[in-house]
PDB file of N, CA and C in Angstrom:
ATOM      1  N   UNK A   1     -12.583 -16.853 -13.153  1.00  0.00           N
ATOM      2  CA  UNK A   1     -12.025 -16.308 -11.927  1.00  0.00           C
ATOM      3  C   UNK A   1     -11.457 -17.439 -11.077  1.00  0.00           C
ATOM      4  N   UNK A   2     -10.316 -17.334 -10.334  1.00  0.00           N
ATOM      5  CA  UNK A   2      -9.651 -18.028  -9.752  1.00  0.00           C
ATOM      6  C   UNK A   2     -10.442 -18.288  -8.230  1.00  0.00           C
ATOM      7  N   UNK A   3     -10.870 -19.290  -8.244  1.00  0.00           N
ATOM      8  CA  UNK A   3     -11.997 -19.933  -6.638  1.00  0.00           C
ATOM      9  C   UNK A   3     -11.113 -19.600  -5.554  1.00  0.00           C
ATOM     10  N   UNK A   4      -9.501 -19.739  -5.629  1.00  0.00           N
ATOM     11  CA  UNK A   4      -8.826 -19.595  -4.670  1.00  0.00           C
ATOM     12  C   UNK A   4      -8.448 -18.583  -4.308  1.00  0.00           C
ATOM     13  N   UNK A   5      -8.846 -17.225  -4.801  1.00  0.00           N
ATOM     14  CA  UNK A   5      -8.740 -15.916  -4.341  1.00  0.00           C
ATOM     15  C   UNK A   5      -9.388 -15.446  -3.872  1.00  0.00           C
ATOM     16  N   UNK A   6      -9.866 -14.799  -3.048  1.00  0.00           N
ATOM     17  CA  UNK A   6     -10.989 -13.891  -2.332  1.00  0.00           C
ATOM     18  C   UNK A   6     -10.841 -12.944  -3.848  1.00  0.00           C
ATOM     19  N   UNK A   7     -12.086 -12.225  -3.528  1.00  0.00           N
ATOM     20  CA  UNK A   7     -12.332 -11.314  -4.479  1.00  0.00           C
ATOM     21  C   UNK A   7     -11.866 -10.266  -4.605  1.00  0.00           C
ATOM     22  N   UNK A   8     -11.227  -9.674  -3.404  1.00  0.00           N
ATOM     23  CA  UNK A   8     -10.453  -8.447  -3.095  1.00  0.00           C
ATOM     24  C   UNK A   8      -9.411  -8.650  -2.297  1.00  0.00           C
ATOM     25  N   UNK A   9      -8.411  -8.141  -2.823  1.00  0.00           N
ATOM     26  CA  UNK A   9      -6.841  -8.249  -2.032  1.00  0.00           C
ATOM     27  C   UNK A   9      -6.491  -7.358  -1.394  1.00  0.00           C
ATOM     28  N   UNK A  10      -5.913  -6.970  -0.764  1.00  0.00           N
ATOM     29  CA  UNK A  10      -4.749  -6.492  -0.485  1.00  0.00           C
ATOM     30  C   UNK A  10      -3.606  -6.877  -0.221  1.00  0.00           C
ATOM     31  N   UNK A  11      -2.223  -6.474  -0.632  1.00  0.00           N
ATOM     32  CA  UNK A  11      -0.827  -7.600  -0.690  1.00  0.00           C
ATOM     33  C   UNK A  11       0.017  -6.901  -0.312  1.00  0.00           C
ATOM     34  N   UNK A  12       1.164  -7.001   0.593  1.00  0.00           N
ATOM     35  CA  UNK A  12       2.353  -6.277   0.896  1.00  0.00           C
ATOM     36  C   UNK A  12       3.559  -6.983   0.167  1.00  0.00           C
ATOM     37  N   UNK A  13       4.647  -6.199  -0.047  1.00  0.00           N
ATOM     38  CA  UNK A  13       5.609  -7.067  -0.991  1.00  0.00           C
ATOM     39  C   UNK A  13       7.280  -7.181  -0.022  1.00  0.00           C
ATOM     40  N   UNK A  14       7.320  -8.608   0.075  1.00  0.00           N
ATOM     41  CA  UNK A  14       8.438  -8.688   1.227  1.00  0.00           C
ATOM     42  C   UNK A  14       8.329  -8.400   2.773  1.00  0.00           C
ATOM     43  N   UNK A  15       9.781  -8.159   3.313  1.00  0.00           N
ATOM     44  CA  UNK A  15       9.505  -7.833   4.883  1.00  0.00           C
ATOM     45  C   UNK A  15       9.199  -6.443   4.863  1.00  0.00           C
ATOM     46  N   UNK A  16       8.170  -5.963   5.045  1.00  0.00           N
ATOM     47  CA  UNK A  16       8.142  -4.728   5.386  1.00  0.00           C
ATOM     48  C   UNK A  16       7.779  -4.403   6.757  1.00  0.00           C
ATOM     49  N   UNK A  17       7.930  -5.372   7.370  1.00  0.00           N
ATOM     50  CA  UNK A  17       8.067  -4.879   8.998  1.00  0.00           C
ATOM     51  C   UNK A  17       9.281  -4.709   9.827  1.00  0.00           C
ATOM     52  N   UNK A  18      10.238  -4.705   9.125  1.00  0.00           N
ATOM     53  CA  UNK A  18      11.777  -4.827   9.158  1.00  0.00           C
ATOM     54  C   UNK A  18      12.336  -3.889  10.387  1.00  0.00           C
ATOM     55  N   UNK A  19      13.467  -3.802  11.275  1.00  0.00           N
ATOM     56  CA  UNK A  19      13.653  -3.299  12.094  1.00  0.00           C
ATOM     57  C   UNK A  19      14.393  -1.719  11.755  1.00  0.00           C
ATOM     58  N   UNK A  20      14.090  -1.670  10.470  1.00  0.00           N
ATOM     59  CA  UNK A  20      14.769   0.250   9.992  1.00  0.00           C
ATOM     60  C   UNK A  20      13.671   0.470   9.074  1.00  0.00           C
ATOM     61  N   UNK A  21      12.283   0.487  10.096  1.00  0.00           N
ATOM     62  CA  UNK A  21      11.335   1.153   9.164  1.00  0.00           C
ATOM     63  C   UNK A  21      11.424   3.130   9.729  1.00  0.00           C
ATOM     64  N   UNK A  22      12.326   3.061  10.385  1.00  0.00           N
ATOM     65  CA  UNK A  22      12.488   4.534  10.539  1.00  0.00           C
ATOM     66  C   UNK A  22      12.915   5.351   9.910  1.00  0.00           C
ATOM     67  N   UNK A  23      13.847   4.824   8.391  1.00  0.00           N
ATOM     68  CA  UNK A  23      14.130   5.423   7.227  1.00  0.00           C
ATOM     69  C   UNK A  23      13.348   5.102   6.142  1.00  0.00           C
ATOM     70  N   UNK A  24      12.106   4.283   6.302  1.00  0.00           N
ATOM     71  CA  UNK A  24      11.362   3.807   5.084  1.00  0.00           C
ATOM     72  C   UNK A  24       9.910   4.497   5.170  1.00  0.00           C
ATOM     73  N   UNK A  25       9.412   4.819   3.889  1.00  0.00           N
ATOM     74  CA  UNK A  25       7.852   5.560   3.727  1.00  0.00           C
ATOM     75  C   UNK A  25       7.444   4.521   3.119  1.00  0.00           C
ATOM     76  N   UNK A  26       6.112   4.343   2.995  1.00  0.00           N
ATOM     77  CA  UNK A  26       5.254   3.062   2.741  1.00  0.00           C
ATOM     78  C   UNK A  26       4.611   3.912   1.245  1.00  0.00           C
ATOM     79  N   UNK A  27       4.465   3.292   0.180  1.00  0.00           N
ATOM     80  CA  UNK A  27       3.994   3.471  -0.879  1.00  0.00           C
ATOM     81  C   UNK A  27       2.873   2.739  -1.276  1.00  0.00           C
ATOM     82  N   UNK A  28       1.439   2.775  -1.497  1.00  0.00           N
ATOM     83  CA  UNK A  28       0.388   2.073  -1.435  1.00  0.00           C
ATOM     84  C   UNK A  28      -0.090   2.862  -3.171  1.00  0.00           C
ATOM     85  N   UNK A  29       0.152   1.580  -3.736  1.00  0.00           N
ATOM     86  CA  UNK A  29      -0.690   2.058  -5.504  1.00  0.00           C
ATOM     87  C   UNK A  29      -1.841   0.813  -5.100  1.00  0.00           C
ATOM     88  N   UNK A  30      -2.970   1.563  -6.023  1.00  0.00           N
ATOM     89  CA  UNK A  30      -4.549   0.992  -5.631  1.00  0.00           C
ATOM     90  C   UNK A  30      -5.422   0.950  -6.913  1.00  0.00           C
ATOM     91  N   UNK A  31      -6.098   0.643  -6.842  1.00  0.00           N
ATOM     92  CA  UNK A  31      -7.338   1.167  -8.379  1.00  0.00           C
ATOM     93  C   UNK A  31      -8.146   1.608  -7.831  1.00  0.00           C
ATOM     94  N   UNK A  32      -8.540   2.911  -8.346  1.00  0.00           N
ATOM     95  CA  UNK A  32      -9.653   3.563  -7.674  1.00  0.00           C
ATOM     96  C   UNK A  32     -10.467   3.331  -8.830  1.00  0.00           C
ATOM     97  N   UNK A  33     -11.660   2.458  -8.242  1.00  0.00           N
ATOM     98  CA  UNK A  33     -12.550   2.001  -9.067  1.00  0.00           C
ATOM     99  C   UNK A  33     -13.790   3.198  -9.344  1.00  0.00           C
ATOM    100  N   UNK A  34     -13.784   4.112  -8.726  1.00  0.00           N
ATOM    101  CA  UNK A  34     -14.480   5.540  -9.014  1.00  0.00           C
ATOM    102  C   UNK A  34     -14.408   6.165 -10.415  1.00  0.00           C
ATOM    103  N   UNK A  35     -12.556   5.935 -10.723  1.00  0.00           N
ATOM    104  CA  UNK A  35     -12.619   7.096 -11.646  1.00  0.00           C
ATOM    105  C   UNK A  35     -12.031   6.436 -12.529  1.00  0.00           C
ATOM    106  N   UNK A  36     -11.484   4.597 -12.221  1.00  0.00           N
ATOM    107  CA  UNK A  36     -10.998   3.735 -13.407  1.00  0.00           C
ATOM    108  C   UNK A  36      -8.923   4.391 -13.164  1.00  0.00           C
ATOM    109  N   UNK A  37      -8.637   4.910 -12.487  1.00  0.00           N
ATOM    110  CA  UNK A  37      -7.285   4.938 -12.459  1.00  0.00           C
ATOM    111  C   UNK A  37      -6.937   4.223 -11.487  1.00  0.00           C
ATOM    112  N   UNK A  38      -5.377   3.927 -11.469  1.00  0.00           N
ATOM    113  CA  UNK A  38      -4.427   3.467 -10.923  1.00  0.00           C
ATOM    114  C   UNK A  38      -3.578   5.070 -10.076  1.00  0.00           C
ATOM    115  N   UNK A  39      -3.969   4.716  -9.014  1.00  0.00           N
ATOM    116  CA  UNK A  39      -3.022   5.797  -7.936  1.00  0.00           C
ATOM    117  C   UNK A  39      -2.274   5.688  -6.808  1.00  0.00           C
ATOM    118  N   UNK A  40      -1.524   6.531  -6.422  1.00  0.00           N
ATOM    119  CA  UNK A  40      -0.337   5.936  -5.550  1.00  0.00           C
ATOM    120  C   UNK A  40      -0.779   6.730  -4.129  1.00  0.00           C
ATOM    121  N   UNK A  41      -0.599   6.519  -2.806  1.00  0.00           N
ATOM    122  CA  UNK A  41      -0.599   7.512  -1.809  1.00  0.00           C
ATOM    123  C   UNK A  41       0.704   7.107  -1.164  1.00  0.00           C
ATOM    124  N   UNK A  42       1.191   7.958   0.031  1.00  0.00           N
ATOM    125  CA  UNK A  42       2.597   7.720   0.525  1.00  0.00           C
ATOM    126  C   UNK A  42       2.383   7.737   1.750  1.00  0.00           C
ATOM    127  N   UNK A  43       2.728   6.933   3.132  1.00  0.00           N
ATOM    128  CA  UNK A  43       2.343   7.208   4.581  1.00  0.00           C
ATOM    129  C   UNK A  43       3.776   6.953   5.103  1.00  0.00           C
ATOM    130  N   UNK A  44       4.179   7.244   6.616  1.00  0.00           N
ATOM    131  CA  UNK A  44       4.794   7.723   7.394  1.00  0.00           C
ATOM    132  C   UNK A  44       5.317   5.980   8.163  1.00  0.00           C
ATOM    133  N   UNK A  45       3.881   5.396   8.314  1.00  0.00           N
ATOM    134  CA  UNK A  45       4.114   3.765   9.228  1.00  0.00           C
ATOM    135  C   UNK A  45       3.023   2.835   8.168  1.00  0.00           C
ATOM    136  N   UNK A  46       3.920   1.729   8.246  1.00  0.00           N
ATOM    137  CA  UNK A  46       3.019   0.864   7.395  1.00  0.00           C
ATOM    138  C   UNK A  46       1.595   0.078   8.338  1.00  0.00           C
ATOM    139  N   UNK A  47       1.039   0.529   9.532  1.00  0.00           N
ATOM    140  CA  UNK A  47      -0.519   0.290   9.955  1.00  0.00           C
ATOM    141  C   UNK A  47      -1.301   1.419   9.209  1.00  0.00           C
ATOM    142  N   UNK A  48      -0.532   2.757   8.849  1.00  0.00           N
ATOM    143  CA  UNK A  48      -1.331   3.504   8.323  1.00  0.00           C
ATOM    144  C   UNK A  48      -1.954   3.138   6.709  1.00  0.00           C
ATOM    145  N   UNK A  49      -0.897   2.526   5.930  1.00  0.00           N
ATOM    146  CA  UNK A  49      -0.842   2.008   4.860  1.00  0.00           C
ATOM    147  C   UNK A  49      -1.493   0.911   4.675  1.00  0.00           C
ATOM    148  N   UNK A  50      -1.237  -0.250   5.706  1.00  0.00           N
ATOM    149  CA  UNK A  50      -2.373  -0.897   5.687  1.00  0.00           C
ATOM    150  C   UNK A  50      -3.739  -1.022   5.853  1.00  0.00           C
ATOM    151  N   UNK A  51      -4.175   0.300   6.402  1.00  0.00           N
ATOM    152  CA  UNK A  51      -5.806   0.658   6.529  1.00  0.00           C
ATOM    153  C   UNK A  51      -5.840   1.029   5.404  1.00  0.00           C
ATOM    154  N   UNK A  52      -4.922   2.334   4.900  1.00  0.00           N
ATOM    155  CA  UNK A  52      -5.969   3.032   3.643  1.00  0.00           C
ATOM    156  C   UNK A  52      -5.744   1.667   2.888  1.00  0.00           C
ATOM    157  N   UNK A  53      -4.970   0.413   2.663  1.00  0.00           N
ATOM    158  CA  UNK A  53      -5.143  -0.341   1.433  1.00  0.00           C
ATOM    159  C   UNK A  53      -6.359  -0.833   1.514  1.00  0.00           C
ATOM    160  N   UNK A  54      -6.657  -1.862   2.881  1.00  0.00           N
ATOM    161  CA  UNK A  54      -7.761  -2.256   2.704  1.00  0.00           C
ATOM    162  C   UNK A  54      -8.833  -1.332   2.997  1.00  0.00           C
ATOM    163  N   UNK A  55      -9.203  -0.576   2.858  1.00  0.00           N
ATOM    164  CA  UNK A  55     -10.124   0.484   2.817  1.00  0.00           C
ATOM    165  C   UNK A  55     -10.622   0.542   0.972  1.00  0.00           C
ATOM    166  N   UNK A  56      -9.489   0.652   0.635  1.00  0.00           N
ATOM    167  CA  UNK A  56      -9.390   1.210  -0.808  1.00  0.00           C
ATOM    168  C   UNK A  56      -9.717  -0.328  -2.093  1.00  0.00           C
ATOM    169  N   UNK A  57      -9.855  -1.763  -0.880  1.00  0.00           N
ATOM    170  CA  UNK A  57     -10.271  -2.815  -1.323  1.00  0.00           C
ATOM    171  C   UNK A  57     -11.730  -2.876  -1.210  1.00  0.00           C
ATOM    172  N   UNK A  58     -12.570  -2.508  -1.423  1.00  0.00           N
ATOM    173  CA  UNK A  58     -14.154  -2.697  -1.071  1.00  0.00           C
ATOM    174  C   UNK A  58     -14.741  -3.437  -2.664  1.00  0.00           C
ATOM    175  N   UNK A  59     -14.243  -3.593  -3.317  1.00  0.00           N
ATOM    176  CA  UNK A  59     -15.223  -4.801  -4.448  1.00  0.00           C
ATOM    177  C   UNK A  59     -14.318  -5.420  -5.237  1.00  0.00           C
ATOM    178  N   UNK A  60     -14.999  -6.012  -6.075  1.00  0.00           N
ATOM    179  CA  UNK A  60     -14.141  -7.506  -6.792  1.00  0.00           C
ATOM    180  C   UNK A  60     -13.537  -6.783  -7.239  1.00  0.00           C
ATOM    181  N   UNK A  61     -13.200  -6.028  -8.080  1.00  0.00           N
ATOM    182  CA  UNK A  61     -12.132  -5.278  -8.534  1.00  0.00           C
ATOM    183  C   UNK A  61     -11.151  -4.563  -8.214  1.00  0.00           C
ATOM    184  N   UNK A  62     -11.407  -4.346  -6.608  1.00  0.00           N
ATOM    185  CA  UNK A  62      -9.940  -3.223  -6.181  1.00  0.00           C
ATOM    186  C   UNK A  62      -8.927  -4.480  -5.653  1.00  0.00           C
ATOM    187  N   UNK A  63      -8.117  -3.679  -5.489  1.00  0.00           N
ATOM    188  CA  UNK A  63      -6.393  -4.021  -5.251  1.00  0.00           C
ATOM    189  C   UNK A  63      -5.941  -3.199  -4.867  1.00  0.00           C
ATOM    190  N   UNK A  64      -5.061  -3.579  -3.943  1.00  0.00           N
ATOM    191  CA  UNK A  64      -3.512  -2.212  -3.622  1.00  0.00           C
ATOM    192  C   UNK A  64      -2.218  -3.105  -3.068  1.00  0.00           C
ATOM    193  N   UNK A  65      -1.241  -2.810  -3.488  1.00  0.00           N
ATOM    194  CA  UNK A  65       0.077  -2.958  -3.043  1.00  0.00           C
ATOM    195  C   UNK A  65       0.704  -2.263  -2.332  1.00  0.00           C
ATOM    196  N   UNK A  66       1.158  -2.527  -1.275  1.00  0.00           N
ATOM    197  CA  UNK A  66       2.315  -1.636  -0.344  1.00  0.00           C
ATOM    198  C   UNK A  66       3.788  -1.653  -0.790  1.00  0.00           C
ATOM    199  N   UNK A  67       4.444  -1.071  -0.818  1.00  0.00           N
ATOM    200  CA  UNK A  67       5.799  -0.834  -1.075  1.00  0.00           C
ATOM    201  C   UNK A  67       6.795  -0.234   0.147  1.00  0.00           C
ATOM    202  N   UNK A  68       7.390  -0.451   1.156  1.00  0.00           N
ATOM    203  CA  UNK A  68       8.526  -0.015   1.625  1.00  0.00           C
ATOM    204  C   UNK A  68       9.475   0.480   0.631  1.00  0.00           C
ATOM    205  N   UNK A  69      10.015   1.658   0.719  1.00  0.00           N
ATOM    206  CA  UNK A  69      11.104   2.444   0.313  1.00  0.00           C
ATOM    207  C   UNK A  69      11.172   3.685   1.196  1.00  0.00           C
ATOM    208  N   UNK A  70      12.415   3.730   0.950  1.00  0.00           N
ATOM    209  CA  UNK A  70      14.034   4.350   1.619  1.00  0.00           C
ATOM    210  C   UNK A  70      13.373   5.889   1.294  1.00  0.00           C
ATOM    211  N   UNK A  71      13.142   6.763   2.846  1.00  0.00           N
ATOM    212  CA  UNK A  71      12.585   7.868   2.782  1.00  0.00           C
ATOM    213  C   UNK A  71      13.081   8.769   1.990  1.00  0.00           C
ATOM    214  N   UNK A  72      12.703  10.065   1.402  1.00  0.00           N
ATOM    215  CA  UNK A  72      13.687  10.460   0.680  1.00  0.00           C
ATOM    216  C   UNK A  72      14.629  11.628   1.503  1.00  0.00           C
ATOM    217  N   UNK A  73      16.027  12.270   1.434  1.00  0.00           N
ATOM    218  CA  UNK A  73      16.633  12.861   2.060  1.00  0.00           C
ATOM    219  C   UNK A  73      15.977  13.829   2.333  1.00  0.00           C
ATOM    220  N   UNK A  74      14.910  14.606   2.097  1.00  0.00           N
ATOM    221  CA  UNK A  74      14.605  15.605   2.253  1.00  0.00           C
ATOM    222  C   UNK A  74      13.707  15.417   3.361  1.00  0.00           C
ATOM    223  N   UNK A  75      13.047  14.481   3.357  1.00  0.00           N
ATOM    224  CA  UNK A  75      12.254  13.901   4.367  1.00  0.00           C
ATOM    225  C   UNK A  75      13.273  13.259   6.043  1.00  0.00           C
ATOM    226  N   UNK A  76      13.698  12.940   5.789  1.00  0.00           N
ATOM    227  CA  UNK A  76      14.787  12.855   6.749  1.00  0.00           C
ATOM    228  C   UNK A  76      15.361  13.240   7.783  1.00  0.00           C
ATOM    229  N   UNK A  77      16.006  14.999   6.598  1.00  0.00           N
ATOM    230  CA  UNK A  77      15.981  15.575   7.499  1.00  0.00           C
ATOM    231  C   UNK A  77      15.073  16.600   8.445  1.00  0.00           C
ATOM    232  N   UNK A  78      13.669  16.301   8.152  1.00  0.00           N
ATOM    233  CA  UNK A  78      12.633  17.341   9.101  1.00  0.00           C
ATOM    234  C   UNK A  78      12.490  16.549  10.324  1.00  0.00           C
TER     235      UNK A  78
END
């Protein structure tokens, strides 16, 4: 195991605090160490995304990534 890692991450990828997060949904894939899968959830603002990640970090084994992407049109327009 790498000494220079904490044991549990959480990582965002790029600027995702960018000034047109008003067209972007936050994408958070995680390991849910419960059931041994890899799963995705989708939020609205990336503070929300950043709780459930580190939430969803609680032992040496979890992880989650955030993703910014471009809301989808349907979402948009509500």
């Amino acid at each position: 195991m790498d000494t220079n890692l904490s044991n549990s991450q959480a990582t965002t990828r790029g600027s995702l605090g960018g000034s047109d997060t008003a067209n972007q949904e936050f994408h958070v894939t995680y390991f849910d160490s419960d059931c041994g899968l890899i799963r995705t959830e989708t939020f609205d603002t990336l503070p929300e995304a950043e709780r459930f990640a580190s939430r969803n970090v609680s032992d040496e084994q979890g992880w989650a990534v955030i993703d910014a992407v471009p809301a989808e049109a349907s979402q948009l327009a509500a």
